[in-house]
N, C-alpha and C. Protein backbone atom coordinates (compact mmCIF):
# COMPACT_ATOMS: atom_id res chain seq x y z
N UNK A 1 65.82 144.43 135.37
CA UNK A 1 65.64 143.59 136.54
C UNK A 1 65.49 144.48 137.77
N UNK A 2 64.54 144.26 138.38
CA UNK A 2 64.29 145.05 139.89
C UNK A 2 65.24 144.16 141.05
N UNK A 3 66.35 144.94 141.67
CA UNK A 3 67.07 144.84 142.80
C UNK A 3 66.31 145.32 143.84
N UNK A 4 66.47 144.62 145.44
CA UNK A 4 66.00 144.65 146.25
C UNK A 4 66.97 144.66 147.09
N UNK A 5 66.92 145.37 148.57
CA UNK A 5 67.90 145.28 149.39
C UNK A 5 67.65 144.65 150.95
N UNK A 6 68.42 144.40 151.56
CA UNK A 6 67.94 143.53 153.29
C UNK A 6 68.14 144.64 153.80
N UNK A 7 67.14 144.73 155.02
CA UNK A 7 67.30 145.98 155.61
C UNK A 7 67.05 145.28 157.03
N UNK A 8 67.39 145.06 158.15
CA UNK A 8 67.63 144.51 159.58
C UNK A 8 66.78 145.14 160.67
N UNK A 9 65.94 144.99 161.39
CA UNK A 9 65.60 146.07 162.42
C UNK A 9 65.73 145.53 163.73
N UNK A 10 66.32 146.28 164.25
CA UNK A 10 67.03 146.14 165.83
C UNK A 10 65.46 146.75 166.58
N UNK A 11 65.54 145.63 167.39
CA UNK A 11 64.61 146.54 168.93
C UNK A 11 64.86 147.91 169.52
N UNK A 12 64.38 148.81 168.99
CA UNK A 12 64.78 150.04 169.96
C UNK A 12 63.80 150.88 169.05
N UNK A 13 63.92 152.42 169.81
CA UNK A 13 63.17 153.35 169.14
C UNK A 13 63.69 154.04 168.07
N UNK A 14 64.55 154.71 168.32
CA UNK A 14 65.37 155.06 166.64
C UNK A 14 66.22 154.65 165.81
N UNK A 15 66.61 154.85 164.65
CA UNK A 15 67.17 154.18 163.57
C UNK A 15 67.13 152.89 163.65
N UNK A 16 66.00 152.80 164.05
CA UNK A 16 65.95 150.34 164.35
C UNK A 16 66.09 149.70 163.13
N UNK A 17 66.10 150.60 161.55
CA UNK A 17 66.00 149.79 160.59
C UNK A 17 68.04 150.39 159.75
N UNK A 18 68.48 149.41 159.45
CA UNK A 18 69.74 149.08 159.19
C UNK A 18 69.90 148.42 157.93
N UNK A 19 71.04 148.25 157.39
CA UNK A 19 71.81 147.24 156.76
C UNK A 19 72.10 146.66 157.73
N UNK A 20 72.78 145.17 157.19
CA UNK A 20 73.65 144.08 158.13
C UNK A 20 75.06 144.98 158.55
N UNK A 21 75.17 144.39 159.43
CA UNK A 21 76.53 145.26 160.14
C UNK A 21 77.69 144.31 161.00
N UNK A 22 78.37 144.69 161.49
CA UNK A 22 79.24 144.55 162.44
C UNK A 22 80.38 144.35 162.32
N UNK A 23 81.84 144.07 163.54
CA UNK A 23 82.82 144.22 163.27
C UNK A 23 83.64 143.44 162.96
N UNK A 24 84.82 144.18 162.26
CA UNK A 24 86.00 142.65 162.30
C UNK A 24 86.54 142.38 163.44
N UNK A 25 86.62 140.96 163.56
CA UNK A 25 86.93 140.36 164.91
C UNK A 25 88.59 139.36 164.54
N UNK A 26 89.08 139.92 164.86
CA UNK A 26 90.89 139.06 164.50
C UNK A 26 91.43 139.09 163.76
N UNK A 27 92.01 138.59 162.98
CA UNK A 27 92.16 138.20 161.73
C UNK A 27 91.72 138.49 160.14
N UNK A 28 90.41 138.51 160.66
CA UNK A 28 89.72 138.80 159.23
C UNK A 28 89.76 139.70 158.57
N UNK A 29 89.53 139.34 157.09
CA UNK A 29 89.11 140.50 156.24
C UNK A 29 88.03 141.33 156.28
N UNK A 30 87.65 142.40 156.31
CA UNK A 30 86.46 143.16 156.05
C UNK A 30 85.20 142.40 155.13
N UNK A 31 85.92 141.67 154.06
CA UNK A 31 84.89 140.56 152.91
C UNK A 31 84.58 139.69 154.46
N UNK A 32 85.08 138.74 155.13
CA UNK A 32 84.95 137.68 156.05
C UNK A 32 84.11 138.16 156.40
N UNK A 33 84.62 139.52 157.24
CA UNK A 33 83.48 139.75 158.79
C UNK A 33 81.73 140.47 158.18
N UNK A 34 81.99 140.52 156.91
CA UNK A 34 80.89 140.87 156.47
C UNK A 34 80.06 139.71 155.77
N UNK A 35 80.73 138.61 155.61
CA UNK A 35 79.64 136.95 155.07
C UNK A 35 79.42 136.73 156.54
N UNK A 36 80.43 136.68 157.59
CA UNK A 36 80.17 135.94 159.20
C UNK A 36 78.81 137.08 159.20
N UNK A 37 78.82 138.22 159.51
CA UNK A 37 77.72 138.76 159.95
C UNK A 37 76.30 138.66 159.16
N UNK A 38 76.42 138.93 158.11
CA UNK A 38 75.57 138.25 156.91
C UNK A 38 74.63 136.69 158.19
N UNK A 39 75.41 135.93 158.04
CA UNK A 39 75.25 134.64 158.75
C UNK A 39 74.47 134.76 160.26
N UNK A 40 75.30 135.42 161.44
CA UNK A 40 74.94 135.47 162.14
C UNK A 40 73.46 136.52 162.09
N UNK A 41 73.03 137.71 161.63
CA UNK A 41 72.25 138.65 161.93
C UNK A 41 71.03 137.85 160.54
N UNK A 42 71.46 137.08 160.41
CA UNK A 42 70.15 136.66 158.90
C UNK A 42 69.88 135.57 158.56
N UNK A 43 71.26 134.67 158.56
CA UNK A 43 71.27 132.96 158.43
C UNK A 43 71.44 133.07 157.05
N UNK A 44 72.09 134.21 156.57
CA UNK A 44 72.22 134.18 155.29
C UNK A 44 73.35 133.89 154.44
N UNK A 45 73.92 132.96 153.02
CA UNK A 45 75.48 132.99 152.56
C UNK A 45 74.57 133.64 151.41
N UNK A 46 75.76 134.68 151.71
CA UNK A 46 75.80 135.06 150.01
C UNK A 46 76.70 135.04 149.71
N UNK A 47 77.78 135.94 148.45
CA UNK A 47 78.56 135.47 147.50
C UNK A 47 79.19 137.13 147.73
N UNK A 48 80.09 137.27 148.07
CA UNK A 48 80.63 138.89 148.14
C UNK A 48 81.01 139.18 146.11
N UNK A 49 80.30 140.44 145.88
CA UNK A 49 80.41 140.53 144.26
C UNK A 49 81.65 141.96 144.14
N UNK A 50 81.48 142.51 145.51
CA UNK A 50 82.48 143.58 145.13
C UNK A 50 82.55 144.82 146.64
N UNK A 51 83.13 145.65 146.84
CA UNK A 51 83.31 146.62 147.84
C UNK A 51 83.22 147.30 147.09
N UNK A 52 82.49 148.45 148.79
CA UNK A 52 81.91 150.11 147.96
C UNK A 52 83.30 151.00 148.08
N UNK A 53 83.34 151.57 147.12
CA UNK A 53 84.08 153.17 147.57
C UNK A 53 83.93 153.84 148.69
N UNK A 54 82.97 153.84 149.11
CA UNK A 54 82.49 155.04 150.36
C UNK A 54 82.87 153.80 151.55
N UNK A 55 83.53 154.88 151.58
CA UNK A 55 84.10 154.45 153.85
C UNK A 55 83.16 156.25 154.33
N UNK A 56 82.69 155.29 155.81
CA UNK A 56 82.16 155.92 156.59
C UNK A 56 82.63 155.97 157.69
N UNK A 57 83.10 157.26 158.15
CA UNK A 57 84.20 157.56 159.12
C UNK A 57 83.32 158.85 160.29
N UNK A 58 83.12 158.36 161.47
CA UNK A 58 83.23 159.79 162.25
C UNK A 58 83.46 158.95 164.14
N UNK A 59 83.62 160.48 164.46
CA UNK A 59 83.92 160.00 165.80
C UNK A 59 82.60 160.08 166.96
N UNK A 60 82.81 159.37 168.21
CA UNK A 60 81.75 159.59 169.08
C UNK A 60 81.78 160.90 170.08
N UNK A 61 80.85 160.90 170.20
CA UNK A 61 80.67 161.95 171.28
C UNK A 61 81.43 162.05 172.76
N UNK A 62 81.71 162.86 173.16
CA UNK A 62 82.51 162.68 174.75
C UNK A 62 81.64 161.84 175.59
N UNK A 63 81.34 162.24 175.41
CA UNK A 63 79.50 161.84 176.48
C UNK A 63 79.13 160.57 176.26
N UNK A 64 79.29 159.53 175.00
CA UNK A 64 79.78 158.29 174.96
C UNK A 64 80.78 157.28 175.32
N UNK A 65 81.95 158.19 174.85
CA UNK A 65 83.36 157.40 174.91
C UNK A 65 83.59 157.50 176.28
N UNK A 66 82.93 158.05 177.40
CA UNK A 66 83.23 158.30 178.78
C UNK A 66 82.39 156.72 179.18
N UNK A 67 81.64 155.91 178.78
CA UNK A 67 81.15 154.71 178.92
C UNK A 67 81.75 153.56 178.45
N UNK A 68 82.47 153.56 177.49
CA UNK A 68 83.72 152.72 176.67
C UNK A 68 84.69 152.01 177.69
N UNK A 69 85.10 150.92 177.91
CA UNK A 69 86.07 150.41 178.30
C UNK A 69 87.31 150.41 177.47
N UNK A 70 87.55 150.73 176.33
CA UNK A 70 88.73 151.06 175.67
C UNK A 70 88.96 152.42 175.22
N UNK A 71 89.62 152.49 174.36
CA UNK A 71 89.99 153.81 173.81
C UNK A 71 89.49 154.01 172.22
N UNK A 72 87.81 153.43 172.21
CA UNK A 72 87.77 153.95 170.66
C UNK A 72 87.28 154.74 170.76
N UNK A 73 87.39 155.66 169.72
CA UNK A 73 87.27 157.12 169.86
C UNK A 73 85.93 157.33 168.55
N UNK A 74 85.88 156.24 167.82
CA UNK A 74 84.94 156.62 166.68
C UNK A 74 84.75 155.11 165.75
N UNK A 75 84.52 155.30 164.93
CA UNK A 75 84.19 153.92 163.85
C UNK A 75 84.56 154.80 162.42
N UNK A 76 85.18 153.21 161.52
CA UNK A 76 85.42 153.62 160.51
C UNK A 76 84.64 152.32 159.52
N UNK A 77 83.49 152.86 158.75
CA UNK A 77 83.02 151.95 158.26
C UNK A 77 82.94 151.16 156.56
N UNK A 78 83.20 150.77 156.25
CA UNK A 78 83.26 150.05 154.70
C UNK A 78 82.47 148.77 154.63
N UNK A 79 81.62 149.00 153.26
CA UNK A 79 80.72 148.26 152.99
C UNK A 79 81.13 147.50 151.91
N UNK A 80 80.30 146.43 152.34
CA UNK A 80 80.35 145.03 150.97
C UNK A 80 79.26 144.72 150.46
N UNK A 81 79.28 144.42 149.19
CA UNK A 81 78.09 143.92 148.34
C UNK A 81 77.83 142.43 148.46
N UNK A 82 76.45 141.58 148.56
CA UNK A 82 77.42 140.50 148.57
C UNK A 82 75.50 140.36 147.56
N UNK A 83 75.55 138.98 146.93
CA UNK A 83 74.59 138.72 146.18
C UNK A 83 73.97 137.82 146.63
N UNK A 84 72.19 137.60 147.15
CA UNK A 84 71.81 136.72 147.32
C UNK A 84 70.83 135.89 146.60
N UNK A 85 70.82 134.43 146.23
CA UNK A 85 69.67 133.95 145.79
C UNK A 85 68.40 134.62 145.95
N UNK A 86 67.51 134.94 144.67
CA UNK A 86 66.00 134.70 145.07
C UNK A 86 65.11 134.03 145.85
N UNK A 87 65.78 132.96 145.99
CA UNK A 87 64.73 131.99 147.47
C UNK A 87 65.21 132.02 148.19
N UNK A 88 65.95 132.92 148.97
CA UNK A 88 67.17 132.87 149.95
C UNK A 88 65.95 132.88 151.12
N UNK A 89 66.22 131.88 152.04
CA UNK A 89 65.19 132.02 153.46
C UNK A 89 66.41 132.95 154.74
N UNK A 90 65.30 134.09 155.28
CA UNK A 90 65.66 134.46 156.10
C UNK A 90 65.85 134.28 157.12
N UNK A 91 66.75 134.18 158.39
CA UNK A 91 66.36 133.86 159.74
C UNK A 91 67.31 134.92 160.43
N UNK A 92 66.28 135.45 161.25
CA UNK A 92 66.68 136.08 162.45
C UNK A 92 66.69 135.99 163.92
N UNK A 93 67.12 136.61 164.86
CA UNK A 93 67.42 135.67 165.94
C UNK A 93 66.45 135.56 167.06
N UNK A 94 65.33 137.13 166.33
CA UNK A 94 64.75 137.61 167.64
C UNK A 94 65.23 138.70 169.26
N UNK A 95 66.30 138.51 169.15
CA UNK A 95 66.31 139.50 170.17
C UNK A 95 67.68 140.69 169.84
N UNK A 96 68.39 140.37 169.01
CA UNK A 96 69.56 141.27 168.39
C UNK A 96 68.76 141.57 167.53
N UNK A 97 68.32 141.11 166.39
CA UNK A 97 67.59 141.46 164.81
C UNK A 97 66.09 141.09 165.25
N UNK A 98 65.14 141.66 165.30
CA UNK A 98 63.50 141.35 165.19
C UNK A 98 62.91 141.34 164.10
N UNK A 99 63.45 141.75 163.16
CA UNK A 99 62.62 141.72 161.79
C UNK A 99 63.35 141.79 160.36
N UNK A 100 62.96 141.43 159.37
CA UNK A 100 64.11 142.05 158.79
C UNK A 100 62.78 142.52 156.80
N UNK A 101 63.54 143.49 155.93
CA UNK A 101 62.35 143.83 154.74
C UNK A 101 63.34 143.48 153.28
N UNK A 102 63.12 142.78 152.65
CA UNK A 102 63.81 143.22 151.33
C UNK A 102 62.94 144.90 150.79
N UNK A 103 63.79 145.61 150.58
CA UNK A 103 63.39 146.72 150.28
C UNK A 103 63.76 147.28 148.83
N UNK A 104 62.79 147.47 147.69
CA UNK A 104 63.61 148.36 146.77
C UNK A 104 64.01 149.52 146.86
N UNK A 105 64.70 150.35 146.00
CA UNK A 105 64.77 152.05 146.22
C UNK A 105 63.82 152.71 146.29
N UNK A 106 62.75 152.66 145.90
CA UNK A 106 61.50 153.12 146.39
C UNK A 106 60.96 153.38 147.42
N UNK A 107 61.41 152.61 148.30
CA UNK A 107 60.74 152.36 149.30
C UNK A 107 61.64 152.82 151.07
N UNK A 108 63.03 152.62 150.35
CA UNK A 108 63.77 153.08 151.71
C UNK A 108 63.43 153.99 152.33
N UNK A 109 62.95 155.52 152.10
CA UNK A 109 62.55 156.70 152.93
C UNK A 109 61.39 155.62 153.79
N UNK A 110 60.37 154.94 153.33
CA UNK A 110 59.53 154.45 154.61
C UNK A 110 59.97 153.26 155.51
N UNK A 111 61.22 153.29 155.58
CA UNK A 111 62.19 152.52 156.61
C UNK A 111 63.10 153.37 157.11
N UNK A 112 63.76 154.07 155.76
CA UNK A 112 65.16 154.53 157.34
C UNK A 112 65.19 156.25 157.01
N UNK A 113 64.92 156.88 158.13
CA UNK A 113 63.93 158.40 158.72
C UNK A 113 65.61 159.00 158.40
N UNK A 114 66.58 158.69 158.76
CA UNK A 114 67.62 160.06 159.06
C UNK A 114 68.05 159.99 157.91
N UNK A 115 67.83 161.65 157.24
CA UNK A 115 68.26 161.73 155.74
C UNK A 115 69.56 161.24 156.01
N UNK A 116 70.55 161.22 156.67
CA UNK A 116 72.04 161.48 156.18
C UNK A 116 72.40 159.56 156.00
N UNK A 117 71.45 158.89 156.61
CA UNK A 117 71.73 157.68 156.77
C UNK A 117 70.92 157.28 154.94
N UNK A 118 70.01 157.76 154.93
CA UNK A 118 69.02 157.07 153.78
C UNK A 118 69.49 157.59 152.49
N UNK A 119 70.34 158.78 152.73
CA UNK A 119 71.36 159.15 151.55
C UNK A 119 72.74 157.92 151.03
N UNK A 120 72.73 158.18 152.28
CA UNK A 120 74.32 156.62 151.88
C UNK A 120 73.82 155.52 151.63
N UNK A 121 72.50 154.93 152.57
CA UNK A 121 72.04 154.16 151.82
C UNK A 121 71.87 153.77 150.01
N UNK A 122 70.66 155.02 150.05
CA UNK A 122 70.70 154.80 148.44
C UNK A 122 71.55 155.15 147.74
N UNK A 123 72.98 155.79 147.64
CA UNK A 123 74.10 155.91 146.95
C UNK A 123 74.48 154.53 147.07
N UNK A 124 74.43 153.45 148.02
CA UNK A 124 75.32 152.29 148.12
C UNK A 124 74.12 151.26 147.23
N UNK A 125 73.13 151.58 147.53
CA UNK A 125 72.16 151.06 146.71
C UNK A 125 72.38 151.33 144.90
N UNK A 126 72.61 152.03 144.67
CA UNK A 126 73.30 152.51 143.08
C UNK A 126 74.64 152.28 142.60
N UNK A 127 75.58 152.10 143.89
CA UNK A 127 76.26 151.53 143.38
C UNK A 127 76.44 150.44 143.30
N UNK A 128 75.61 149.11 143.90
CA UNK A 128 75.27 147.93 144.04
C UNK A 128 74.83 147.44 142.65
N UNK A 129 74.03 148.14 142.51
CA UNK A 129 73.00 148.28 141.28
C UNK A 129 74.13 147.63 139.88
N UNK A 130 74.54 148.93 139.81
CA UNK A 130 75.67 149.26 139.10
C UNK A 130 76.79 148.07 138.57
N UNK A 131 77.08 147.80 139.59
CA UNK A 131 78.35 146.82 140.06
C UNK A 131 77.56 145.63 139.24
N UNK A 132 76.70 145.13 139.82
CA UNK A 132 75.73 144.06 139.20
C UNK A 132 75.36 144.00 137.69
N UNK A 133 74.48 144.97 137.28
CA UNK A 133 74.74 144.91 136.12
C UNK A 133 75.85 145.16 134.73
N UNK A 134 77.30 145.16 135.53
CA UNK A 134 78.50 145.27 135.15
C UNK A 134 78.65 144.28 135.10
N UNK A 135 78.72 143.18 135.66
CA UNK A 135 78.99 141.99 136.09
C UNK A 135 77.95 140.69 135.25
N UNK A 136 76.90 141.34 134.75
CA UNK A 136 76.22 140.24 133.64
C UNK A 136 76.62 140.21 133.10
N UNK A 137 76.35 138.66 132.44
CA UNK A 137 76.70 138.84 130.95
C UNK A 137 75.69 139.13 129.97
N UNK A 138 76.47 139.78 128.60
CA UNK A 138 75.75 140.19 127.73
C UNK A 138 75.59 138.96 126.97
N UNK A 139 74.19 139.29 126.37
CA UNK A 139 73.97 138.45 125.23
C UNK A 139 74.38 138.62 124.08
């Protein structure tokens, strides 16, 4: 079976093409704030099938955090798998998200340019993969 992935593109000039993203807001679980965002950046429900291993951790630059109204100093990031229907209709909002690609592995280098990003990508992409076909059943 060929897997495909959502890939998001923000208005701007570099790295505009993404996974879904964003933060936990209160309460929530990391699974939550990742179906809410799912929702908000796509109009999409999917079905969370599992979390990655890889947390993505670094800090910002001085030269940033000097623009910050609080004291974060960096991001710590963890990803979720979540599964969507084949006819799943997309919607985006237009001015946060402008576009968005189902992409296979093939194809990510002609979406997202910074090796270090298109590396984690396709590692999270394999282990997606992975997870999924763990998760069929056999005949």
């Amino acid at each position: 079976m060929a897997y495909e992935l959502l890939l998001l593109h923000k208005p701007r000039k570099k790295d505009a093409w993404q996974l879904p993203q964003g933060g936990v807001e209160g309460v929530e679980t990391v699974e939550q704030a990742a179906l809410r965002e799912l929702k908000e950046e796509a109009g999409l429900e999917g079905a969370v099938i599992g979390k990655s291993e890889c947390v993505y951790q670094y800090d910002f630059p001085t030269s940033f955090r000097s623009f910050r109204p609080d004291n974060v100093c960096g991001q710590r990031i963890e990803y979720i798998f979540a599964l969507a229907p084949t006819d799943v209709r997309i919607q985006v909002d237009g001015r946060e998200i402008d576009s968005y690609a189902w992409v296979d592995a093939g194809r990510l280098a002609g979406y997202i340019k910074r090796k270090e990003y298109l590396d984690l990508v396709r590692g999270l992409f394999e282990e997606a993969v992975k997870l999924v076909e763990a998760k069929r059943p056999t005949r």
